[in-house]
Structure formats: structure tokens, C-alpha cells
Protein backbone atom coordinates (compact mmCIF):
# COMPACT_ATOMS: atom_id res chain seq x y z
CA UNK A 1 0.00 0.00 0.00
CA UNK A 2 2.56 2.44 -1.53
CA UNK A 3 3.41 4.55 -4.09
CA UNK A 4 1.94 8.13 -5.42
CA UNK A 5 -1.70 8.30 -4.55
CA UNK A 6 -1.88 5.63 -1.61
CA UNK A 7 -1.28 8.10 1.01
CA UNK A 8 -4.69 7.23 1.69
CA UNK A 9 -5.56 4.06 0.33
CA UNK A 10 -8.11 0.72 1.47
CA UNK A 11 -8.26 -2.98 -0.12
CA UNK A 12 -10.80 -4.98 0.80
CA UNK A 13 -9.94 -8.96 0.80
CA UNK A 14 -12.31 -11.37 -0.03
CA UNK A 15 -12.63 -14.90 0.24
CA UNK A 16 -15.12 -18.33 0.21
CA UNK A 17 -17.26 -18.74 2.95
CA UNK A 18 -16.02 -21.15 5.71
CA UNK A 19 -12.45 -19.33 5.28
CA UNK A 20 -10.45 -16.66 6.97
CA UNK A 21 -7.88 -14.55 5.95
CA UNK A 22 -4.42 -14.02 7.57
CA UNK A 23 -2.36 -10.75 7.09
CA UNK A 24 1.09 -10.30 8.26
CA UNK A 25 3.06 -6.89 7.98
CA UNK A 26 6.34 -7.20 6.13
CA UNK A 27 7.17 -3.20 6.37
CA UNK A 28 6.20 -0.63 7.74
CA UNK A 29 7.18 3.11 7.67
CA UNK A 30 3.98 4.87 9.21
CA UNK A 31 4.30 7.84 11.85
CA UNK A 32 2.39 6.79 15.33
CA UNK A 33 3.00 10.50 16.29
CA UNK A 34 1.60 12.04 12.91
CA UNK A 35 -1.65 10.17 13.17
CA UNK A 36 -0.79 7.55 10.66
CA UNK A 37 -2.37 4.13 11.34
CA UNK A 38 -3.43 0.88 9.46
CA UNK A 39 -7.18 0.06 9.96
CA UNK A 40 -8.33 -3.52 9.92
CA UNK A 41 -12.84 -4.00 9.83
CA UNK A 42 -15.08 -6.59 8.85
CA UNK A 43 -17.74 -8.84 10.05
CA UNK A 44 -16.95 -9.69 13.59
CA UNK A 45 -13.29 -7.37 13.27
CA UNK A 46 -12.23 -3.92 14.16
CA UNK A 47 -8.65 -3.15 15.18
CA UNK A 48 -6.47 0.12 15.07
CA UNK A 49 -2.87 0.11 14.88
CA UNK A 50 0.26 1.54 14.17
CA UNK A 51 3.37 1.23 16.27
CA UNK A 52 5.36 -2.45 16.13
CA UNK A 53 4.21 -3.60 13.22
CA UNK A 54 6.83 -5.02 11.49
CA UNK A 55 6.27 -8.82 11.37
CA UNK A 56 3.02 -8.71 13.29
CA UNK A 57 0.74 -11.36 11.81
CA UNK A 58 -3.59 -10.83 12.30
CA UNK A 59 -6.43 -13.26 12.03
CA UNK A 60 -10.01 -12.07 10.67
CA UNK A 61 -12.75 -13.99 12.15
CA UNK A 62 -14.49 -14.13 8.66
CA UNK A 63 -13.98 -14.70 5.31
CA UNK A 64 -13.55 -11.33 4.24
CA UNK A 65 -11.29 -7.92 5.87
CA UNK A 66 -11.10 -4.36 4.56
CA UNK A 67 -7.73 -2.82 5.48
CA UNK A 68 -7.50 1.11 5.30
CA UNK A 69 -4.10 3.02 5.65
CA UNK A 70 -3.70 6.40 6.81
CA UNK A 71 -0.50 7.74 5.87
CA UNK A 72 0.07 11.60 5.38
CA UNK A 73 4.07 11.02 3.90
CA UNK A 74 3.40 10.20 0.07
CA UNK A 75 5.73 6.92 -0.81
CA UNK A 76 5.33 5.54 2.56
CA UNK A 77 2.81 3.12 4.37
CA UNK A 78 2.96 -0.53 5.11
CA UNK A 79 3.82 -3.68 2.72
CA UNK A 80 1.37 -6.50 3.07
CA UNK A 81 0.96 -10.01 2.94
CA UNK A 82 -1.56 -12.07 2.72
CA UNK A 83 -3.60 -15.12 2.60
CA UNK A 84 -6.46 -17.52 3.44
CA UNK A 85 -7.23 -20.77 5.64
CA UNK A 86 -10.09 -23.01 6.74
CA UNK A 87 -11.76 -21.48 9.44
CA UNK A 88 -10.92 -23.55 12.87
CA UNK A 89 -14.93 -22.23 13.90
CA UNK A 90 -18.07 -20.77 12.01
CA UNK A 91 -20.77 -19.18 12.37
CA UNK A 92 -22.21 -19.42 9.12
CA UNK A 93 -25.03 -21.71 8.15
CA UNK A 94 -24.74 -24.33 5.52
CA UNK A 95 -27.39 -22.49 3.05
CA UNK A 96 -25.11 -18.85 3.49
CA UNK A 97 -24.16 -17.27 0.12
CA UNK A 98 -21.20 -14.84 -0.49
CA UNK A 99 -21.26 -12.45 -3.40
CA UNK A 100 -18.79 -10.67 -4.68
CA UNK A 101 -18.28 -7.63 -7.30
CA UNK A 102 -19.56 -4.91 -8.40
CA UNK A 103 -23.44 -6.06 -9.51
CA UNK A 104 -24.39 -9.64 -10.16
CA UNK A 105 -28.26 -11.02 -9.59
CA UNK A 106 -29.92 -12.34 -6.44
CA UNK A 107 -31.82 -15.63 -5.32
CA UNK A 108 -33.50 -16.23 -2.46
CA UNK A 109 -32.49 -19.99 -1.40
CA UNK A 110 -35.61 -22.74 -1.41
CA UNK A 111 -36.45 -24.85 0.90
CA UNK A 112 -34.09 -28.59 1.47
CA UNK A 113 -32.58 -30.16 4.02
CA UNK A 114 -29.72 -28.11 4.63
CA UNK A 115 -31.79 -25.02 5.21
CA UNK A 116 -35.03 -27.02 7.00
CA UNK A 117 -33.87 -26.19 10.83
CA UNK A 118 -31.17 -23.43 9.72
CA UNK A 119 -33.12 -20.98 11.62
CA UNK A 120 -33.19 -19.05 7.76
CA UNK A 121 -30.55 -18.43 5.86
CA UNK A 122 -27.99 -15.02 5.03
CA UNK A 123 -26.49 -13.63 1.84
CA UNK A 124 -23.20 -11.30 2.22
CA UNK A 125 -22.54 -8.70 -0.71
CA UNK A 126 -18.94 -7.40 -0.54
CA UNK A 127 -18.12 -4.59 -3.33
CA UNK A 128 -15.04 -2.25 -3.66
CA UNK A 129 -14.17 -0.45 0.01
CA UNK A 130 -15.40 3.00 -1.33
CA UNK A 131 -18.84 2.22 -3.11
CA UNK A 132 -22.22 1.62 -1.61
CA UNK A 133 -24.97 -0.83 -2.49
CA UNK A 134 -28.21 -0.41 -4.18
CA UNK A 135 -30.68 -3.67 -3.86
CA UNK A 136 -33.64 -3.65 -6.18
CA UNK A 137 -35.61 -6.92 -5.39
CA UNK A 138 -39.41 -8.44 -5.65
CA UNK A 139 -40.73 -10.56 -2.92
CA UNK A 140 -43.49 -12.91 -3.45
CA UNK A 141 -45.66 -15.43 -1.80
CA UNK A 142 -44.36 -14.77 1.88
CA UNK A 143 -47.73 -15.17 3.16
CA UNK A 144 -49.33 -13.73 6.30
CA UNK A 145 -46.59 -14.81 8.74
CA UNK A 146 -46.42 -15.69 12.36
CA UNK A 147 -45.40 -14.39 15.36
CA UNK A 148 -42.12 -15.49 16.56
CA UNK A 149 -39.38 -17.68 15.08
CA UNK A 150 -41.79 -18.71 11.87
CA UNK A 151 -42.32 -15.22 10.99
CA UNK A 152 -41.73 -14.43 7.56
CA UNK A 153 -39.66 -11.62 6.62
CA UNK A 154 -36.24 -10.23 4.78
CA UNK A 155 -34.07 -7.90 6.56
CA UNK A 156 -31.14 -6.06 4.92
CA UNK A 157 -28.38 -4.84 7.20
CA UNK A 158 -25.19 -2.97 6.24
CA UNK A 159 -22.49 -4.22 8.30
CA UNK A 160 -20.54 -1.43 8.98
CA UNK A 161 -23.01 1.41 10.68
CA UNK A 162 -25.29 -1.81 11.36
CA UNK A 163 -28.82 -0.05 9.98
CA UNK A 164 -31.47 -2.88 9.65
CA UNK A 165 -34.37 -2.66 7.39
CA UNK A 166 -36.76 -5.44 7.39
CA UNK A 167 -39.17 -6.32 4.79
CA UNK A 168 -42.27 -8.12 4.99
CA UNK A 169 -44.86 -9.30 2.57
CA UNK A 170 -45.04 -8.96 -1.17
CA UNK A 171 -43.61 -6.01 -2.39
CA UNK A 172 -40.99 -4.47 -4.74
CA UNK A 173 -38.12 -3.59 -2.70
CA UNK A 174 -35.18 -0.93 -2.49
CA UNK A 175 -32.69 -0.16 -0.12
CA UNK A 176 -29.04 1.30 -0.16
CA UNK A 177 -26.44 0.99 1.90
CA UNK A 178 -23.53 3.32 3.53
CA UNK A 179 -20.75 1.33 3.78
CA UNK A 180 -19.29 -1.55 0.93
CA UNK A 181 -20.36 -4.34 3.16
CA UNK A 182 -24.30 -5.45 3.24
CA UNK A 183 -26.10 -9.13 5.09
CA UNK A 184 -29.38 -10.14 3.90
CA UNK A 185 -31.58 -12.72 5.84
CA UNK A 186 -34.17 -14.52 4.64
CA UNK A 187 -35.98 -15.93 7.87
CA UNK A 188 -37.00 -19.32 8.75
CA UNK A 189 -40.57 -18.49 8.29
CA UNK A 190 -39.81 -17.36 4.90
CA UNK A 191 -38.17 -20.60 3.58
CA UNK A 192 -41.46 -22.61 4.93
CA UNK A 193 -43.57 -20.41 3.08
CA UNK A 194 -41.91 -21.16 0.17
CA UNK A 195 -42.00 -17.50 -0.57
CA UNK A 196 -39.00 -16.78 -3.01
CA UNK A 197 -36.78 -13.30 -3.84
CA UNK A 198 -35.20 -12.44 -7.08
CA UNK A 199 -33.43 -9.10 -8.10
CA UNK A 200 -30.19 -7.54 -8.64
CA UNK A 201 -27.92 -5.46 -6.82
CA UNK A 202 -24.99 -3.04 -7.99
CA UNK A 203 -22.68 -0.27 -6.71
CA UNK A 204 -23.53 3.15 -5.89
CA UNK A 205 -20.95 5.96 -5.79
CA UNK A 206 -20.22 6.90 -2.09
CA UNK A 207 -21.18 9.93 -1.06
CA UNK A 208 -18.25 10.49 0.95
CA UNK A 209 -14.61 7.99 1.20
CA UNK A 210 -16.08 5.05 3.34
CA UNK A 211 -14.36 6.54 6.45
CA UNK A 212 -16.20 6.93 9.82
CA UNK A 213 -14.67 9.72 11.56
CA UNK A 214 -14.98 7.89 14.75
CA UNK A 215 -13.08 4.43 12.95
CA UNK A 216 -9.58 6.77 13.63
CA UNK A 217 -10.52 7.28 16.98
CA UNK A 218 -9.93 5.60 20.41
CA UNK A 219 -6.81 3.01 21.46
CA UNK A 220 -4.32 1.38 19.28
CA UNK A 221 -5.33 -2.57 19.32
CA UNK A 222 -9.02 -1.81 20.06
């Protein structure tokens, strides 16, 4: 993460569900007492730091990181490695789906074994660290619903401010996010319904760099 223009830069790492990604620091010339920091978020991950980094090695806890430098000396910043590994735990369900890229259709999953007693199922939508996501979908058949667990519904969450919008019945639906990173569930009740979900999604232009003032705030290692 050098070179003219990536004073300020951010990659975002993807990979398979079921896999996590390793990063280890193999330089480093950033200035603690400037401000300059690296910046590691994602599902489940959110870590600030900046002094000893040289050969430090990190762990995300899912299968995908964003990592954002800070760096106010053009030509300087860190040099990266990284890579990917089965996950030694997961919290994902067997139906989850990952998507990646910058549009690409959706499909609600159907009803089978693997999503019978899954307690409804999720699809992640990862696009570049400094666009937003636009989801233009039609729900039908998702029934009445009941209260409780069988309730049918679709909520839409972006992962990093965690805003939740939650969608029930048939209906044409729209939603945007504010950050790169966006979870859809598709609730238990839903699947047993048999209701179903098609549409597409794509990328938005951010209305500001995906930086949360407060994300450079607080301790180093938080």
C-alpha cells in the first residue's frame, strides 16, 4: 500500500465462505505520532494500529477484511501479505451465500434439508471499500406470517453502521447501503412459506470515502 496516490488508500480482501484470511506486515514506515495508522474492519473485526508492526501477523474472524491506511508522507505506508485458511470455527449456516463484485443477480435460497432447521438463511454482498450498495428486489408469496421464530420476513443490514431494514410481505423492494459491506436474511418463516426473492444489486458511488470519523478514533489494538 505504496506509491503516489496511496497516502490514503483501502483494499478490501475477499474470500469463500467457511475461510479466513491471515495478514502479516512485512514493512512498515507509518508515523504513530503524525496520526498515521493501518485500519483492519469486517464482520466480527475492528482493530487500530500503528506502532510495532513489522512482522506482526492478524487473524479475521471471517472470510472477508477491509484494510484502510492512513499515511500523510506520500511513498510511505505498510507492505502486506496475505492469505487464506479453513476457518478452525463458524458461524455461518450451511445455506449462506457470499457475493462478490460490483453487480451480479440475487436468489433467495428454497427450501431442502440443509436449510429445513437453519433458523433461515444469510447472503453477504462485498463490493469495492469505497462504493455503496443499491438492492432492487421483488418478494413474493411470503404469506401472512407468524409471530415469533416462523415469521416471515427479509431484513437487509449494512455491516458497517449496522442499519437494519426489514421487509415483509409482497412487495418491490429498495434499499441502499452506507458502507461496501451489506447481510441479507431470509428468515425461517420465509423458507417454509416457500416465498422466493429475485433481483439484482450493484454499486452506488459513495457519497463520501467510506471513512467513519470515529473508525480513527480511540486506542491502538481496540
Amino acid at each position: 500500500m505504496r506509491g503516489p496516490g496511496q497516502a490514503d488508500c483501502a483494499v478490501a480482501i475477499g474470500r469463500p465462505l467457511r475461510e479466513v484470511v491471515t495478514l502479516r506486515v512485512l514493512e512498515s514506515s507509518l508515523n504513530c505520532s503524525a496520526g498515521e495508522m493501518l485500519l483492519l474492519w469486517g464482520r466480527l473485526t475492528w482493530r487500530k494500529m500503528c506502532r510495532k508492526l513489522l512482522g506482526v501477523t492478524f487473524g479475521s474472524k471471517t472470510n472477508t477484511l477491509v484494510v484502510r491506511q492512513r499515511c500523510r508522507q506520500p511513498g510511505g505506508g505498510v507492505l502486506l501479505w496475505y492469505g487464506s485458511q479453513p476457518a478452525p470455527e463458524t458461524f455461518y449456516r450451511e445455506c449462506d451465500m457470499q457475493l462478490f463484485g460490483p453487480w451480479g443477480e440475487i436468489v433467495s435460497p428454497s427450501l431442502s434439508p440443509a436449510t429445513r432447521n437453519a433458523g433461515g438463511c444469510r447472503l453477504f454482498i462485498n463490493v469495492a471499500p469505497h462504493a455503496r450498495i443499491a438492492i432492487h428486489a421483488l418478494a413474493t408469496d411470503m404469506g401472512t406470517g407468524t409471530e415469533g421464530a416462523n415469521d416471515s420476513y427479509i431484513s437487509i443490514r449494512d455491516i458497517h453502521s449496522l442499519r437494519t431494514t426489514t421487509f415483509r410481505g409482497q412487495q418491490v423492494l429498495y434499499w441502499e447501503s452506507e458502507s461496501s459491506q451489506a447481510e441479507m436474511e431470509f428468515s425461517e418463516g420465509f423458507l417454509k412459506a416457500k416465498a422466493s426473492l429475485r433481483g439484482q444489486y450493484w454499486t452506488l458511488q459513495s457519497w463520501v470515502p467510506e471513512q467513519d470519523p470515529q473508525s480513527w478514533k480511540g486506542k491502538e489494538g481496540t
